[in-house]
Protein backbone atom coordinates (compact mmCIF):
# COMPACT_ATOMS: atom_id res chain seq x y z
CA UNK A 1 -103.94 115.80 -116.02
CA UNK A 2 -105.72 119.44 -115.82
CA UNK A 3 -107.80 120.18 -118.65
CA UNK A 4 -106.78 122.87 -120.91
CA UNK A 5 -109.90 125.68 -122.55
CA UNK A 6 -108.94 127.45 -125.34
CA UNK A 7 -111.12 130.73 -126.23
CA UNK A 8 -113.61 130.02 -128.95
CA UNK A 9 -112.86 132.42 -131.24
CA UNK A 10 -115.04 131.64 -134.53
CA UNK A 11 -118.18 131.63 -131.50
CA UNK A 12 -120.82 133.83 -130.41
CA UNK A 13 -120.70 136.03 -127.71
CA UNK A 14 -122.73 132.84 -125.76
CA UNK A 15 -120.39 130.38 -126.80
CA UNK A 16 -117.30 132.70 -125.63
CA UNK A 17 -119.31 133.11 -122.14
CA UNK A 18 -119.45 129.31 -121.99
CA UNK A 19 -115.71 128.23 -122.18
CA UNK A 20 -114.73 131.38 -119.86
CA UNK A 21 -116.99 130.08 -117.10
CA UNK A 22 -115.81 126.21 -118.09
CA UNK A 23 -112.27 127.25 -117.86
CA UNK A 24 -113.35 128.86 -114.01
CA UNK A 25 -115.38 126.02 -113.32
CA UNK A 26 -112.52 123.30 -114.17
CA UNK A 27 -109.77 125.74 -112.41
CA UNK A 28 -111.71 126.67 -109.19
CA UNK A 29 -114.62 124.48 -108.94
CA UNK A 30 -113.63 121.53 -106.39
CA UNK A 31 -114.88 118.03 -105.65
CA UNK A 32 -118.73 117.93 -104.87
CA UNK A 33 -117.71 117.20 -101.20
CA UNK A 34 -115.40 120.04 -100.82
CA UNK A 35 -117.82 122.81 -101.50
CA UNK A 36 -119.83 121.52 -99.15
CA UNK A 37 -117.24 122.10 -96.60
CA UNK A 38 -116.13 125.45 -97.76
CA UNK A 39 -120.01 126.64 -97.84
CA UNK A 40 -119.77 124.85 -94.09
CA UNK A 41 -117.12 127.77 -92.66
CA UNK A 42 -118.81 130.47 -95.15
CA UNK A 43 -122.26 129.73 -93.35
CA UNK A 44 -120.36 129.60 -89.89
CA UNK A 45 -118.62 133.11 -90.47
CA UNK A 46 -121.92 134.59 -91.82
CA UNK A 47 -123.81 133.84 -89.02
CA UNK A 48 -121.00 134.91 -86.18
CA UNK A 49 -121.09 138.41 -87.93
CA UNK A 50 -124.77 138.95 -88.90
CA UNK A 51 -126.39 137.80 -85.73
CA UNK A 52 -126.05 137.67 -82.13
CA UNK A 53 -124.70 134.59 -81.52
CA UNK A 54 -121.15 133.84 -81.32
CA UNK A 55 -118.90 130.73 -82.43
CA UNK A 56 -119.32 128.00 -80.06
CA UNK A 57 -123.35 128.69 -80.20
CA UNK A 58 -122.34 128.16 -83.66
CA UNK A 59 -120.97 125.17 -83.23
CA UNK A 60 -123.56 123.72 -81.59
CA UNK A 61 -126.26 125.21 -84.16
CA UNK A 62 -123.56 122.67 -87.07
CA UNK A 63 -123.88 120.11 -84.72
CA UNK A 64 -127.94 120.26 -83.96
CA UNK A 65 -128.55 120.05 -87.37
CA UNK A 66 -126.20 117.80 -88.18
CA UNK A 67 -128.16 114.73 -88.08
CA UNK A 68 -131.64 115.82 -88.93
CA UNK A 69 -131.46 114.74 -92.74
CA UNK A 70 -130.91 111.52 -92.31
CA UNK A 71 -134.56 110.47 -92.87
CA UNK A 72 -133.96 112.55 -95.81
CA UNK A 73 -130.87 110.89 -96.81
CA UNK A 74 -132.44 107.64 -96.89
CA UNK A 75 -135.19 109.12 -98.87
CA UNK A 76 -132.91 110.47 -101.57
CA UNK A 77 -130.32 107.36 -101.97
CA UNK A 78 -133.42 105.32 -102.35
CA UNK A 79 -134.77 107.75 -105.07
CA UNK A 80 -131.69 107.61 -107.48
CA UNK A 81 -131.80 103.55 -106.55
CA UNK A 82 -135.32 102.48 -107.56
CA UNK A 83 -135.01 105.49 -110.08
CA UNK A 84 -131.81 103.95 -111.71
CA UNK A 85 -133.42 100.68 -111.55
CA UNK A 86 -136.48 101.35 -113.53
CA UNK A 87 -134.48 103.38 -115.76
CA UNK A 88 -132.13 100.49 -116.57
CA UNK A 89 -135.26 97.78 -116.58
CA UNK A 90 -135.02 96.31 -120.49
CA UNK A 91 -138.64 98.25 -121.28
CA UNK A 92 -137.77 101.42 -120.14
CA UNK A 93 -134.32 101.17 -121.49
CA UNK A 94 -135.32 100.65 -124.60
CA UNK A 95 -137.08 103.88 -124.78
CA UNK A 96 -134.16 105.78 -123.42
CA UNK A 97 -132.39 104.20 -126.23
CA UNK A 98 -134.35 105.18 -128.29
CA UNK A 99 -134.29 108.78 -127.61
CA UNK A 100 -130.86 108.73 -127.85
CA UNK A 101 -130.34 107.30 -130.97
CA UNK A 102 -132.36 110.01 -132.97
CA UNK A 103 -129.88 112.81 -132.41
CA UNK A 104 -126.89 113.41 -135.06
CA UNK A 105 -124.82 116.05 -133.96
CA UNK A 106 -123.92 117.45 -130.64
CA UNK A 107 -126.29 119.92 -130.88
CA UNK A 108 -129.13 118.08 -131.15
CA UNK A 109 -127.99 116.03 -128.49
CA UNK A 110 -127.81 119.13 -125.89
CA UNK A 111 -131.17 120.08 -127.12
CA UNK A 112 -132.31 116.61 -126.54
CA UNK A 113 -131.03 115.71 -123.02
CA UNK A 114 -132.25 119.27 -122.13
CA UNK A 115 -135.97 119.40 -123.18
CA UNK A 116 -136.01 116.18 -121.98
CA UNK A 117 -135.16 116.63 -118.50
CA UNK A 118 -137.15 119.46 -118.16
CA UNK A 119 -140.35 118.38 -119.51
CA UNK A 120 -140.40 115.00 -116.98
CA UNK A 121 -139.35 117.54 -114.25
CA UNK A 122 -142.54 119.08 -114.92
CA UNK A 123 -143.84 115.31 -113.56
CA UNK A 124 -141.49 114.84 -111.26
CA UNK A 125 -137.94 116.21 -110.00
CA UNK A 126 -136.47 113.40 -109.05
CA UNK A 127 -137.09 111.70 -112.04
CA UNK A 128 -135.62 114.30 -114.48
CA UNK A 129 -132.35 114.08 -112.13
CA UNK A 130 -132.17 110.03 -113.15
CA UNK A 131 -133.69 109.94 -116.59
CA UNK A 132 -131.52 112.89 -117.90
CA UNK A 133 -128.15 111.55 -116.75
CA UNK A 134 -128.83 107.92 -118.60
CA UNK A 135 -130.01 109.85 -121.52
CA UNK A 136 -126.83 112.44 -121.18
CA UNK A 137 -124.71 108.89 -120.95
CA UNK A 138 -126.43 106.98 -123.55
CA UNK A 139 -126.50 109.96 -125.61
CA UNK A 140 -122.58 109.84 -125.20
CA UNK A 141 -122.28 106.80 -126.09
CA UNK A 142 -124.01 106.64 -129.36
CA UNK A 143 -122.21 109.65 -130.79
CA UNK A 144 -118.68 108.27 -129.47
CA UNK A 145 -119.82 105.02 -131.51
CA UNK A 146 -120.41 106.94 -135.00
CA UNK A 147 -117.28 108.67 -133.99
CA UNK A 148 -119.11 112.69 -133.87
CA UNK A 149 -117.27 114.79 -131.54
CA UNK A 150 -119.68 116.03 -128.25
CA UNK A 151 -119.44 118.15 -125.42
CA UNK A 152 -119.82 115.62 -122.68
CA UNK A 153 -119.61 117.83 -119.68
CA UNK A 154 -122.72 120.45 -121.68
CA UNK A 155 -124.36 116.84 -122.01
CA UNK A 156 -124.27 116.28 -118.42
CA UNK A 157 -125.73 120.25 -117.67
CA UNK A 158 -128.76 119.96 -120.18
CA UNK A 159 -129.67 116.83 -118.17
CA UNK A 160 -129.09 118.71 -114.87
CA UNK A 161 -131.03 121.48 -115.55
CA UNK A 162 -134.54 120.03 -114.93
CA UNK A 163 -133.40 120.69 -111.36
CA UNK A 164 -133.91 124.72 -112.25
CA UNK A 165 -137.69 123.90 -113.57
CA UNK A 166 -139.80 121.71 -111.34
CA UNK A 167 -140.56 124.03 -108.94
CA UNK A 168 -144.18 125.22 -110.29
CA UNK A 169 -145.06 121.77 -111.06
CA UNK A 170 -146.43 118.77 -109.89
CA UNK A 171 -143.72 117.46 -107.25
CA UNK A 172 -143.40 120.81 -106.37
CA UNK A 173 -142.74 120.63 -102.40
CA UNK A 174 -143.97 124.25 -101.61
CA UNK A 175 -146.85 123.54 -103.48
CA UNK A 176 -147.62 120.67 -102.03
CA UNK A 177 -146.82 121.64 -98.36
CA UNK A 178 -149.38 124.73 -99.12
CA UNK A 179 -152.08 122.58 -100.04
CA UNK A 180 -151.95 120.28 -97.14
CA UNK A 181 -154.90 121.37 -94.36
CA UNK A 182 -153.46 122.25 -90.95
CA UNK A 183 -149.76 123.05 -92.57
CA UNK A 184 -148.17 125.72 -89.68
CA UNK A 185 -148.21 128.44 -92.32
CA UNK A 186 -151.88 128.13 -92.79
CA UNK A 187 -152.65 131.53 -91.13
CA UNK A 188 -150.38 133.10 -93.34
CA UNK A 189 -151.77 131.98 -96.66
CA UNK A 190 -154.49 129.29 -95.89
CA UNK A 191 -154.48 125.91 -98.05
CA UNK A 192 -154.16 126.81 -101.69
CA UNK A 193 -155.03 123.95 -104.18
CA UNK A 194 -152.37 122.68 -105.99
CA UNK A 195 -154.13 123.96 -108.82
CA UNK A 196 -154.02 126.70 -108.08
CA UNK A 197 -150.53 127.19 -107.45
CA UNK A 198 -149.66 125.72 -110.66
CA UNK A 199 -152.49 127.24 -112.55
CA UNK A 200 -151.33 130.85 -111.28
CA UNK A 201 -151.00 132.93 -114.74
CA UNK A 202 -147.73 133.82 -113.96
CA UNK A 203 -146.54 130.36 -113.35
CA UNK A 204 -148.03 129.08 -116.64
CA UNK A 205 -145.93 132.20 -118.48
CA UNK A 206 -142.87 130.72 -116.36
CA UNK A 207 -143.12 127.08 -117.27
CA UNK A 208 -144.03 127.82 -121.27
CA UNK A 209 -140.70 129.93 -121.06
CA UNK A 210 -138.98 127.09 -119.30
CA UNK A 211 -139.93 124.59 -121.91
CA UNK A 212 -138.86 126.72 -124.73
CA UNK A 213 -135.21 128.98 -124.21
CA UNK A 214 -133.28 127.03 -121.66
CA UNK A 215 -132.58 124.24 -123.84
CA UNK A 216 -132.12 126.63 -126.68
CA UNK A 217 -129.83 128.96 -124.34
CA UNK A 218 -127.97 125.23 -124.06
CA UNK A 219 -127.04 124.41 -127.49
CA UNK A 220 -125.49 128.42 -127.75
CA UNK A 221 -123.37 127.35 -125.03
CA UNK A 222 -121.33 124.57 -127.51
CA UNK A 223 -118.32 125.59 -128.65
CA UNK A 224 -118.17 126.48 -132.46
CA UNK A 225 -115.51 124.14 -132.72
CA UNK A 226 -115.13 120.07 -131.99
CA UNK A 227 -111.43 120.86 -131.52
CA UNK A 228 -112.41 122.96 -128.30
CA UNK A 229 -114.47 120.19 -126.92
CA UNK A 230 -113.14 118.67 -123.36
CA UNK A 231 -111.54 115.23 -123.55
CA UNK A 232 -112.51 112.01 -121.58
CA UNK A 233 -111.28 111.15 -119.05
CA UNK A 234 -110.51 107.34 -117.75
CA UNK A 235 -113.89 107.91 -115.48
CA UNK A 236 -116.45 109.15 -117.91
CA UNK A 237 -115.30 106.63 -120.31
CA UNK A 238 -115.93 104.05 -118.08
CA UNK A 239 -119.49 105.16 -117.23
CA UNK A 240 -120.38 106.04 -120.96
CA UNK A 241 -118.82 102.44 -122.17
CA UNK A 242 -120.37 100.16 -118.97
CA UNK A 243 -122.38 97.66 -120.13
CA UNK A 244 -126.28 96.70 -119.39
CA UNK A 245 -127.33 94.97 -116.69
CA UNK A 246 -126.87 91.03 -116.51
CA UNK A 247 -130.17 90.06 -116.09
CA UNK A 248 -130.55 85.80 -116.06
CA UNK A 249 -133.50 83.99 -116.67
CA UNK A 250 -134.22 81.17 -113.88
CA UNK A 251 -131.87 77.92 -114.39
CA UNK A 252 -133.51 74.68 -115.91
CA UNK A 253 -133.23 72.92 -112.84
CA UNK A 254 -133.44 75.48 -110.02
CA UNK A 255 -132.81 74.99 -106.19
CA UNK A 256 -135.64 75.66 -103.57
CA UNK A 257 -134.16 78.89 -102.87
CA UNK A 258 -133.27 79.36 -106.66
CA UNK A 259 -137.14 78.74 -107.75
CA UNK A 260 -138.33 81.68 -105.40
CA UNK A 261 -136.04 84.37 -106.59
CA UNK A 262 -136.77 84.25 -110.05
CA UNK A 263 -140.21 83.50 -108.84
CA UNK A 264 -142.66 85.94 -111.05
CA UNK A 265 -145.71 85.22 -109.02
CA UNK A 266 -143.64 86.24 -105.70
CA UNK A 267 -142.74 89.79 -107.48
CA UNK A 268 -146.00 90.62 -108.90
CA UNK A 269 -147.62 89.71 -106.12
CA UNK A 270 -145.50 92.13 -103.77
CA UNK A 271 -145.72 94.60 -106.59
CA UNK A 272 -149.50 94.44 -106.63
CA UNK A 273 -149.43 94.63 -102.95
CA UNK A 274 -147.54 97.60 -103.00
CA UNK A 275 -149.58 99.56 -105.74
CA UNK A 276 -152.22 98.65 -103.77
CA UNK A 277 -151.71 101.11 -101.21
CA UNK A 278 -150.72 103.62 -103.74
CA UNK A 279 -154.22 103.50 -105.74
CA UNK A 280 -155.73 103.77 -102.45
CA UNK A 281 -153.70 106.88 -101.08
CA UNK A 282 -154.08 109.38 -104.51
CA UNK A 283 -157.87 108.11 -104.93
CA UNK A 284 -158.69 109.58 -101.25
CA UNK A 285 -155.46 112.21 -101.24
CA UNK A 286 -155.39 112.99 -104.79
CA UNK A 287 -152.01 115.06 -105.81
CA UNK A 288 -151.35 115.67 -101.85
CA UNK A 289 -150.54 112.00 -101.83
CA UNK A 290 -147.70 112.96 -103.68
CA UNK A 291 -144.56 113.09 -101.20
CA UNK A 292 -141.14 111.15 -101.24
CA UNK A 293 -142.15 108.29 -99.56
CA UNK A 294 -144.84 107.81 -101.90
CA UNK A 295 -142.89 108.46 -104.78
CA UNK A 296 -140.08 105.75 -103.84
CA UNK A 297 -142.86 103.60 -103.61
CA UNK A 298 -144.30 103.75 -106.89
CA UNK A 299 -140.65 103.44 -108.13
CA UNK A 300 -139.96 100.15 -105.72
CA UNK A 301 -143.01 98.77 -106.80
CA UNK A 302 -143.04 99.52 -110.84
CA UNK A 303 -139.47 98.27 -110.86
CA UNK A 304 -140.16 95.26 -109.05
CA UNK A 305 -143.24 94.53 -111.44
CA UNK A 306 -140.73 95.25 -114.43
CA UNK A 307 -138.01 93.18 -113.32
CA UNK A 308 -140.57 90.50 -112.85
CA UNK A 309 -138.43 88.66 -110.10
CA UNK A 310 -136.65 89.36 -107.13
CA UNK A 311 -133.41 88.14 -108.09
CA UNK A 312 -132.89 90.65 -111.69
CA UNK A 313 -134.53 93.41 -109.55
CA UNK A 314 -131.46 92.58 -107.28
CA UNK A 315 -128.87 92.84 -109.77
CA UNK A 316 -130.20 96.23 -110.74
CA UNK A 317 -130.59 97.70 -107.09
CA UNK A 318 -127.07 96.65 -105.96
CA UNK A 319 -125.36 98.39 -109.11
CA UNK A 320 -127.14 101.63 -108.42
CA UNK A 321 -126.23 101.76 -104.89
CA UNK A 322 -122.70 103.27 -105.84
CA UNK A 323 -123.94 106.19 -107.33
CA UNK A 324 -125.18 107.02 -103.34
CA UNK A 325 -122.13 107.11 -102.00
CA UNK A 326 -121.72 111.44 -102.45
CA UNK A 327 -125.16 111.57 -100.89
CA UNK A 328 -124.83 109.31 -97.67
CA UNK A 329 -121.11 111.06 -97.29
CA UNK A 330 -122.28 114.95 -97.89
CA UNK A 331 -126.03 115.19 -96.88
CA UNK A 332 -125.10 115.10 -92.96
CA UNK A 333 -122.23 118.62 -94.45
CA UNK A 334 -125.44 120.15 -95.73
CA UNK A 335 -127.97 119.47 -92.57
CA UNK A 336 -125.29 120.92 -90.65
CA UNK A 337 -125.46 123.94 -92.60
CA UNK A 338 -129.07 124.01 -92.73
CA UNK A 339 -128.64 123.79 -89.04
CA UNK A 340 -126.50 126.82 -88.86
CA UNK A 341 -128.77 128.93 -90.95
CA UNK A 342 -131.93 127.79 -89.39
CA UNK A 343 -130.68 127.87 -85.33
CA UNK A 344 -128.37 131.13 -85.60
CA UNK A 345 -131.28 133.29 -87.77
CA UNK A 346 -129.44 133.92 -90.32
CA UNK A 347 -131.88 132.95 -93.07
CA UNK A 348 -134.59 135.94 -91.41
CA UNK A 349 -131.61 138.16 -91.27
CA UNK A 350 -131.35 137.49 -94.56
CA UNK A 351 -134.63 137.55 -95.79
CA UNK A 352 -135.35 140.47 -93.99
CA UNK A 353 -133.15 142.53 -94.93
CA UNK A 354 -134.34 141.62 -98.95
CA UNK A 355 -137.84 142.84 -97.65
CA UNK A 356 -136.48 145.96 -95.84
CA UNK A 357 -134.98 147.20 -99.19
CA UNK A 358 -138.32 146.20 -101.37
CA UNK A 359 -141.49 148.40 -102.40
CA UNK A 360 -144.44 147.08 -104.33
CA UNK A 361 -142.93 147.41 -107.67
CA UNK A 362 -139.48 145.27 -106.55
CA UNK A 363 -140.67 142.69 -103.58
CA UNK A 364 -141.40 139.64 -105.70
CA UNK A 365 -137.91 140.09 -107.45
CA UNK A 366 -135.88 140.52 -103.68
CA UNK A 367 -137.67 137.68 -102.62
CA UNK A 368 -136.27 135.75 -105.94
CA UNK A 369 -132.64 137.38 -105.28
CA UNK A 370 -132.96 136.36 -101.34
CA UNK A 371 -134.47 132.55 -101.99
CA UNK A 372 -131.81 132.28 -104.61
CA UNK A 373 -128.50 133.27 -101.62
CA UNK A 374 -130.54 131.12 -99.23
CA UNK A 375 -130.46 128.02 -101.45
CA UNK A 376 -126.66 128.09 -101.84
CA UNK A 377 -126.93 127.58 -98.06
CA UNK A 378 -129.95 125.48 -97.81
CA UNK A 379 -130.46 123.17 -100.83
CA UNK A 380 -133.81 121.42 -100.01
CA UNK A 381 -137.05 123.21 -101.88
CA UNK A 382 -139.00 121.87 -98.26
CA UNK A 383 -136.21 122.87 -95.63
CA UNK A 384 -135.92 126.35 -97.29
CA UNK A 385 -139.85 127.03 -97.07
CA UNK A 386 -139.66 125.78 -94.06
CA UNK A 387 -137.24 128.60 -92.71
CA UNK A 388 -138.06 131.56 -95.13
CA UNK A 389 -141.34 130.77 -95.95
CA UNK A 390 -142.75 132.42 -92.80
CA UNK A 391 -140.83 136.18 -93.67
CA UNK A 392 -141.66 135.96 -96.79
CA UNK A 393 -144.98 135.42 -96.35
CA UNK A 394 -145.06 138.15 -93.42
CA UNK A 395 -143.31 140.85 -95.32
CA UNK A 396 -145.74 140.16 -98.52
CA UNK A 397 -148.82 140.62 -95.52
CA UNK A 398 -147.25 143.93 -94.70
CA UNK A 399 -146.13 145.13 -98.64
CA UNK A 400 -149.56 143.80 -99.84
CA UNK A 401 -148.26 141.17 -101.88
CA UNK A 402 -150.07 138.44 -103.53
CA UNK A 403 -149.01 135.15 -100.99
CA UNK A 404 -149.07 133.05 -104.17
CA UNK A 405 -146.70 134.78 -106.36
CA UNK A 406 -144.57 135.34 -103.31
CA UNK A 407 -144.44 131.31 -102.51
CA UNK A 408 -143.86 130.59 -106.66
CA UNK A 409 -140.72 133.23 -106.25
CA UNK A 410 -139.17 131.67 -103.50
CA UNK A 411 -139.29 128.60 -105.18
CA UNK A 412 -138.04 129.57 -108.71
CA UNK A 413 -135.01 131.40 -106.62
CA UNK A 414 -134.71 127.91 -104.52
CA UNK A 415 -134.10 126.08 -108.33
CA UNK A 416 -132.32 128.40 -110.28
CA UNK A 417 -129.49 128.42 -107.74
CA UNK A 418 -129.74 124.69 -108.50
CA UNK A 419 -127.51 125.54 -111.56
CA UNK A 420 -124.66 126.75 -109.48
CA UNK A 421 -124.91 124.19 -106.35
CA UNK A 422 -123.61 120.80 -107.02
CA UNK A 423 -125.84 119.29 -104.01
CA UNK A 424 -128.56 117.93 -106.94
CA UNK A 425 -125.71 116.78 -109.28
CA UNK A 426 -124.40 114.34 -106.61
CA UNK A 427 -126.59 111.48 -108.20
CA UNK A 428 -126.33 112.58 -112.23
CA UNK A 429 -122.18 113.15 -111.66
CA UNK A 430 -122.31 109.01 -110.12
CA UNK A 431 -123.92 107.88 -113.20
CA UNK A 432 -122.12 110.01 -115.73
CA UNK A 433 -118.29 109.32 -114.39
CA UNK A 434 -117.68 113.17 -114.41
CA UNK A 435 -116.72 115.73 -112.02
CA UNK A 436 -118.72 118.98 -110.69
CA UNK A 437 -116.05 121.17 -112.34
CA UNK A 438 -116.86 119.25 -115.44
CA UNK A 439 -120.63 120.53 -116.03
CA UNK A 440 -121.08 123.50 -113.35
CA UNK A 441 -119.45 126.01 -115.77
CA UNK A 442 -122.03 125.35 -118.14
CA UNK A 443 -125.05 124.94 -115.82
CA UNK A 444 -124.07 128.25 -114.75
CA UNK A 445 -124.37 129.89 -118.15
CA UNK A 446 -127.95 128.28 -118.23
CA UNK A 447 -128.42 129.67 -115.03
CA UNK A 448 -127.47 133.23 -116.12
CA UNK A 449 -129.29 133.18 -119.37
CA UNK A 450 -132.18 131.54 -117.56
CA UNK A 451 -132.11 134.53 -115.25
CA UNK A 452 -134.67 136.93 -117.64
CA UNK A 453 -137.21 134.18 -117.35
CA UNK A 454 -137.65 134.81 -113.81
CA UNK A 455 -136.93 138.31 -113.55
CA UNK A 456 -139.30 139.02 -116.15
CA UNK A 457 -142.11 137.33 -113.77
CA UNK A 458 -140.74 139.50 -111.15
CA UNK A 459 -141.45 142.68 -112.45
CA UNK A 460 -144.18 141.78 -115.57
């Protein structure tokens, strides 16, 4: 059954904005999957008319790139796994619970779910993504059980918006590719610490803003009234009322086989084994050590250790695997488009033409506007520096830019896009039980009022 939106008229002028872009977003916005195909022929017809090559070149520019993230795939299903599975571990759990018991009202509970997933993207993006939809769900579930009426699908966008503020932070992957020695832009902008990337003033004035008015800019968003609030459907319900994990303790008289899989000593001696390794690699890397692989390993490892056997670790890995399933299906759409951006040009016609139109006072906020079209195209903070990175970089050499500020505005434009691309929400709409066209209207009225943030830096 289609969802009806009624206007909120006892709202503010936010508010109003809200359920007009929720009533789009649940009329036009289709499955996650779907966009991705749409965006496919979009990319295809851009690049047949804005460059030089024509539509079977095209085709074989889909098909080149078709395959190249699945290294990437991997990387990402195994980072909502092992992130779902430490989230759902008893300890950490608990603390979620916690959290989500201490808000009364569905206000509080946007606030909540939003500060909260923006303040661990600050440690780490993929993190945020995992935390903030069990908190969003949890948060759900606690208010349905004292019976206070809440916005689910606003819920679902506070937790999804820590994908708009990571980019000046610590798993920052421009950041981080800039500050590793020999990276193939070196000549362009040398290796520049990661502190001072994240230490640039104009960064800090960006992620103190970030902290502060998009989870404010959230709660304006909730309709004045419960009675305009979205129903449940069968789906959500489902994911908000699922119950924990059922973890065993070994049996009294165990097999062979039995004994070793609840077998502490086996798990915390593969977890030690592990960490290990990662002690080693950040006490002689530091933060450069800091790169998926490394971060699904501190994740495989801590939930191993808090599992503390194989066998409960098991239980938790093989009920997170379903919420993979939009990523192994839609990541090989979104290389392919990737592929057709990257092979045809289009991204430099693109990015050039932003720099063609800038001057001194306007070339930091084209090169937000362009990183922000390019995203839609090519969601990947790494894959888009990898392909715009160099023009930018050349046309702030010719304008006299500041290389820094230029890098930091290609990635705030490759994360505030975030808000109106449901690539990122592929993991948080698995774990929730809703639908992109449940949360994107309202993650793209945080992305519009989010907007001054970053245009502000632009120009200030």
């Amino acid at each position: 059954m289609t969802k009806e939106v009624y206007h909120d008229k006892g709202g503010n002028f936010i508010s109003s904005m809200g359920q007009v872009l929720l009533r789009l977003s649940l009329k036009y916005m289709p499955e996650a999957s779907i966009f991705a195909i749409v965006l496919t022929f979009i990319a295809f017809a851009l690049g047949v008319a804005l460059t030089d090559q024509g539509p079977f070149q095209m085709v074989k520019n889909w098909y080149k790139g078709f395959w190249e993230l699945l290294g990437f795939s991997m990387q990402m299903a195994l980072i909502v796994i092992t992130g779902s599975c430490v989230a759902n571990a008893p300890a950490i759990k608990k603390w979620i619970d916690h959290i989500a018991s201490i808000p009364k009202s569905a206000k509080s509970a946007v606030f909540t779910v939003t500060f909260v997933s923006i303040i661990v993207s600050f440690i780490h993006w993929g993190l945020s993504l995992i935390v903030g939809a069990i908190l969003a769900k949890e948060l759900a579930k606690n208010l349905r059980q004292e019976h206070i009426p809440f916005e689910y699908g606003l819920l679902a966008a506070g937790a999804y918006v820590g994908q708009m503020t990571w980019q000046g932070m610590l798993s920052s992957s421009i950041g981080l590719f800039i500050s590793s020695p020999g990276h193939v832009m070196e000549n362009l902008i040398g290796v520049v610490p990661m502190s001072q990337y994240m230490l640039n003033p104009m960064n800090i004035g960006v992620t103190i803003a970030l902290a502060i008015l998009p989870p404010l800019m959230a709660t304006l968003l909730l309709p004045k009234s419960p009675d305009l609030y979205q129903p449940l459907d069968e789906e959500a319900i489902a994911a908000i009322e699922k119950e924990s994990l059922n973890l065993k303790g070994r049996p009294e008289h165990p097999t062979v086989g039995e004994f070793l899989n609840y077998s502490p000593v086996l798990a915390w001696a593969l977890g030690i084994l592990g960490f290990t390794y990662i002690g080693y690699a950040f006490y002689t890397k530091g933060l450069n050590a800091l790169d998926f692989n490394m971060l699904n390993a501190v994740f495989l490892f801590g939930g191993i250790l808090l599992y503390g056997n194989i066998a409960n670790y098991m239980v938790a890995f093989k009920d997170a695997v379903s919420g993979t399933a939009g990523i192994i299906f839609q990541f090989p759409l979104y290389a392919g488009i990737m592929g057709i951006v990257k092979y045809s040009g289009l991204v430099a016609v693109l990015a050039n033409g932003m720099a063609g139109v800038s001057t001194e006072t306007t070339f930091y906020f084209w090169t937000f506007i362009s990183a922000s079209i390019v995203n839609m195209f090519v969601p990947s903070g790494g894959g888009q520096w990898v392909v715009q990175g160099p023009v930018a970089l050349e046309s702030a050499k010719l304008i006299g830019a500041d290389p820094i500020k230029t890098a930091l505005m290609v990635g705030y434009g490759n994360t505030w896009t975030n808000m109106a691309q449901p690539f990122w929400a592929i993991a948080l709409l698995g774990i929730t039980g809703l639908k992109a066209k449940d949360i994107m209207g309202y993650s793209i009225g945080i992305m519009i009022l989010s907007g001054i943030i970053f245009v502000a830096a632009a120009f200030l």
